[in-house]
N, C-alpha and C. Protein backbone atom coordinates (compact mmCIF):
# COMPACT_ATOMS: atom_id res chain seq x y z
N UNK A 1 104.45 54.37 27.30
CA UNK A 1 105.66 54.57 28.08
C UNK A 1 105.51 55.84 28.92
N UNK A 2 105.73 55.70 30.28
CA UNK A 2 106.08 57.09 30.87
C UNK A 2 106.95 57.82 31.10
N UNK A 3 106.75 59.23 30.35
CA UNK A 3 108.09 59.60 30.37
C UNK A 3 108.72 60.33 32.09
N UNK A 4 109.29 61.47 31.92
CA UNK A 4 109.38 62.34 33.31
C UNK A 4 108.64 62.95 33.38
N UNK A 5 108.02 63.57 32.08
CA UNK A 5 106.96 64.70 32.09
C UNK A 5 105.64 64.31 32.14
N UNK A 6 105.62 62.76 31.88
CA UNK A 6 104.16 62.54 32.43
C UNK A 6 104.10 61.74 33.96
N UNK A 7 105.22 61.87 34.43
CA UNK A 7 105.23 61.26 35.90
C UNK A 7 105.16 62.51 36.89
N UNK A 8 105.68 63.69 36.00
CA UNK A 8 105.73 64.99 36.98
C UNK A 8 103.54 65.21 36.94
N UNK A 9 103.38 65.20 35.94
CA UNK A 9 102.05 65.41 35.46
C UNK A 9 101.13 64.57 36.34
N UNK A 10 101.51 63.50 36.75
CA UNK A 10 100.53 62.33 37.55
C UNK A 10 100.62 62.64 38.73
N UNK A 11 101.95 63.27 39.18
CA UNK A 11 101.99 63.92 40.89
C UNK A 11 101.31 65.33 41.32
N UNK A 12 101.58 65.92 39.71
CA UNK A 12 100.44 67.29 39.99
C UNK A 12 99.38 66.93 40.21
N UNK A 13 98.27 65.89 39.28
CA UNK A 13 96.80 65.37 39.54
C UNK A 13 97.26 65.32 40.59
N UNK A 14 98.10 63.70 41.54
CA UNK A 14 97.48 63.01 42.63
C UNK A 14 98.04 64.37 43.72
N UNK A 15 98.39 65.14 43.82
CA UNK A 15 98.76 66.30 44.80
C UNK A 15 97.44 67.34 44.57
N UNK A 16 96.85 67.69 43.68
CA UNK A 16 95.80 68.31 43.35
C UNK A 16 94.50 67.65 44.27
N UNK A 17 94.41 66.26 43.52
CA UNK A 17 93.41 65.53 44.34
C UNK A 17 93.51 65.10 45.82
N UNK A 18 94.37 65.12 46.47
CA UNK A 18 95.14 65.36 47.53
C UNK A 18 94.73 66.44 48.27
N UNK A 19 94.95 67.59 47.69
CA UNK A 19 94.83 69.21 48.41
C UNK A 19 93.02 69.15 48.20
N UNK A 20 92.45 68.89 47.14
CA UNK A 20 90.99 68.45 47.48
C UNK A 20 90.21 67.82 48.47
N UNK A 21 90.64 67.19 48.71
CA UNK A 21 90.07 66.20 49.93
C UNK A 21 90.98 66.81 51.14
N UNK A 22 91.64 67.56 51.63
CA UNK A 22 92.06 68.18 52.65
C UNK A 22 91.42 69.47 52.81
N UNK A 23 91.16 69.75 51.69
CA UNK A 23 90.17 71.11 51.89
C UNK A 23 89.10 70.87 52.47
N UNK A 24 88.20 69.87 52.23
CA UNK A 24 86.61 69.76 52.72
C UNK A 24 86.25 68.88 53.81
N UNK A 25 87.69 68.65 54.51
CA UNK A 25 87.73 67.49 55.54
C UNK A 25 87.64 69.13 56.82
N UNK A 26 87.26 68.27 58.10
CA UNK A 26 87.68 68.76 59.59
C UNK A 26 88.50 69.40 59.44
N UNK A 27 89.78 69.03 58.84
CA UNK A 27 90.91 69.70 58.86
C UNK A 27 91.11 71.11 58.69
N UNK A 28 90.27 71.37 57.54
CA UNK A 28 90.24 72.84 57.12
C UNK A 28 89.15 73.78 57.48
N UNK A 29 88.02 72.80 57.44
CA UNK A 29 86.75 73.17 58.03
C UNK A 29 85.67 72.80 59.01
N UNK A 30 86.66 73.12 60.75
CA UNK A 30 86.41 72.73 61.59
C UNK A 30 84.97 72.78 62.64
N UNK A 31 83.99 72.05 63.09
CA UNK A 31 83.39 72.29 63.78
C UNK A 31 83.04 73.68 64.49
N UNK A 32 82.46 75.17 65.06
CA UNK A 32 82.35 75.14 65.95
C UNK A 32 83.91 76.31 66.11
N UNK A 33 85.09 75.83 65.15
CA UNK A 33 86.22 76.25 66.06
C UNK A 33 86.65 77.58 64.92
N UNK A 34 87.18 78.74 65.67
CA UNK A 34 87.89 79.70 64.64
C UNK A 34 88.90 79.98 65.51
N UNK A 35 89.62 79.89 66.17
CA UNK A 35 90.22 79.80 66.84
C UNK A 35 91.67 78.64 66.77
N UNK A 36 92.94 78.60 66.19
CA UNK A 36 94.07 80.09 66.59
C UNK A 36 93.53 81.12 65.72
N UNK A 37 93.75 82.49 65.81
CA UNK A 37 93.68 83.69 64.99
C UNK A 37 95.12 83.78 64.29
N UNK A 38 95.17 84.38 62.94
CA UNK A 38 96.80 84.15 62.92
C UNK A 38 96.22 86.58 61.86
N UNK A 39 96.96 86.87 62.53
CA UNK A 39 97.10 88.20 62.22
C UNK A 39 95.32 89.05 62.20
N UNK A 40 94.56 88.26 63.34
CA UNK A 40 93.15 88.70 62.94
C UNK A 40 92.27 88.19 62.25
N UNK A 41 92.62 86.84 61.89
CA UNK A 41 92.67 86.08 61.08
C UNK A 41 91.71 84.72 61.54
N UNK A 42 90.53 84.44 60.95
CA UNK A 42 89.89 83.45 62.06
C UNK A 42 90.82 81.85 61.07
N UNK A 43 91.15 80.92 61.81
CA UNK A 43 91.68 79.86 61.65
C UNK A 43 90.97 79.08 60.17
N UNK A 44 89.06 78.43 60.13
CA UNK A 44 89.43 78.18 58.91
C UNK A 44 89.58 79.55 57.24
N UNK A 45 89.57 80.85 57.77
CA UNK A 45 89.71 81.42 56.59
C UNK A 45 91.04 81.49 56.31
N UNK A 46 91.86 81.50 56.88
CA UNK A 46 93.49 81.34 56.73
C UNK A 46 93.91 80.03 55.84
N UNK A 47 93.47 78.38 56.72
CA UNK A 47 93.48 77.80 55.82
C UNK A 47 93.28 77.84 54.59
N UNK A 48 92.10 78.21 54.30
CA UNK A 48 91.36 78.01 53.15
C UNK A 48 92.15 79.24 51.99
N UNK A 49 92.62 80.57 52.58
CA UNK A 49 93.65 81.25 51.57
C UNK A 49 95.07 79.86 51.09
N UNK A 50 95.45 79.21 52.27
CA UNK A 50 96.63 78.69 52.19
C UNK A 50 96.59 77.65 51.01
N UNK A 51 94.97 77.10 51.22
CA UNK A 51 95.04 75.86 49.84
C UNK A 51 94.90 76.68 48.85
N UNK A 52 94.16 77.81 48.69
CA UNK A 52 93.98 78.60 47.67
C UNK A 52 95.29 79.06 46.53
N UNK A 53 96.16 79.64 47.57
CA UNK A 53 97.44 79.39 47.09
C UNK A 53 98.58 78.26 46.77
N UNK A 54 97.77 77.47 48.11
CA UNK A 54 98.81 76.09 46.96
C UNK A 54 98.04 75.42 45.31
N UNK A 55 96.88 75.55 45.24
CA UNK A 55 96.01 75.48 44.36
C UNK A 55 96.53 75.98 42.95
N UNK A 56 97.19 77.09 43.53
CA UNK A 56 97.48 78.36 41.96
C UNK A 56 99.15 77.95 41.90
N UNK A 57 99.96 77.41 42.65
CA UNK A 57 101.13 77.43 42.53
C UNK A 57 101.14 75.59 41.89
N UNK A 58 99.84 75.28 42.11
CA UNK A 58 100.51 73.77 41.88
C UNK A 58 99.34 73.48 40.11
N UNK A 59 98.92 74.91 39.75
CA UNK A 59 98.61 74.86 38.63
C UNK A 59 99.44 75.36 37.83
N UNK A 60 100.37 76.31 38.10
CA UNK A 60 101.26 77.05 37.62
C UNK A 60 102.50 76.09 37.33
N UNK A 61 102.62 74.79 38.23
CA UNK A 61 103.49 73.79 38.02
C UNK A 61 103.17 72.53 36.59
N UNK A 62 102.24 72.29 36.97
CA UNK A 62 101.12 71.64 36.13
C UNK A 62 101.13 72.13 34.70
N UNK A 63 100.98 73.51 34.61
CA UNK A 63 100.94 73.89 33.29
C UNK A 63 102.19 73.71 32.50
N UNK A 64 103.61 73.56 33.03
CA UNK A 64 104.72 73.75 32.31
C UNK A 64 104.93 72.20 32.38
N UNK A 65 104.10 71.33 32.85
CA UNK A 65 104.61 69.82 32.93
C UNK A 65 103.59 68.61 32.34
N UNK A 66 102.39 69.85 31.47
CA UNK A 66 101.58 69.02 31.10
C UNK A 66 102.69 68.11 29.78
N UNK A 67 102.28 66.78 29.53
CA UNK A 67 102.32 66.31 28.66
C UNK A 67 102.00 66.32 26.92
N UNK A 68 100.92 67.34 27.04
CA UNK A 68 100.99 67.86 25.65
C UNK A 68 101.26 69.01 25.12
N UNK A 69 102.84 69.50 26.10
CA UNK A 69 103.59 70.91 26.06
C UNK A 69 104.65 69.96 25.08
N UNK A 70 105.16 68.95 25.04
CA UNK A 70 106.01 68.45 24.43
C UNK A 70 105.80 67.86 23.16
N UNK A 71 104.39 67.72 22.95
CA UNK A 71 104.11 67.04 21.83
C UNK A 71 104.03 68.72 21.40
N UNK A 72 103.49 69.34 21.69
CA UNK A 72 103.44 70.50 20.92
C UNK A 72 104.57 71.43 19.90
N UNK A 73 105.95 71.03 21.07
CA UNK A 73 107.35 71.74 21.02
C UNK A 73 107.70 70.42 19.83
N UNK A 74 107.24 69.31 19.74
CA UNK A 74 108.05 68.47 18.73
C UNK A 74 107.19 68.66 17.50
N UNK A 75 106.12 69.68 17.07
CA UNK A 75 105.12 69.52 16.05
C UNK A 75 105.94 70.45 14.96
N UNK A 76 106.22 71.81 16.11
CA UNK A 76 107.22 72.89 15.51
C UNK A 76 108.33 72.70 14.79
């Protein structure tokens, strides 16, 4: 059965695996291009902080929604 906490848990993976494959595409790591600059900033190193940080915020989500946080809290 799935509960909420393992449906929140399946959107962290497929959003994880998600932000994976956007990282190593064109998208992030473009040809040739560094260019917009954003504060001095060449374009793909900016990206690549930005997944970095969605990376840590969407582990930080992940951790309080794993599925065996609850089996744990019902052992107690």
């Amino acid at each position: 059965m799935i509960t909420r906490s393992n449906r929140k848990w399946i959107a962290c993976c497929c959003a994880a695996l998600v932000l994976v494959v956007i990282t190593f595409t064109p998208l992030v790591i473009p040809y040739g291009i560094y260019k917009p600059m954003l504060w001095g900033i060449p374009y793909t190193l900016w990206t690549g902080v930005f997944c970095t940080i969605a990376f840590v915020i969407l582990t930080l989500i992940a951790t309080r929604v794993h599925p065996a946080r609850e089996n744990e809290a019902v052992k107690q």
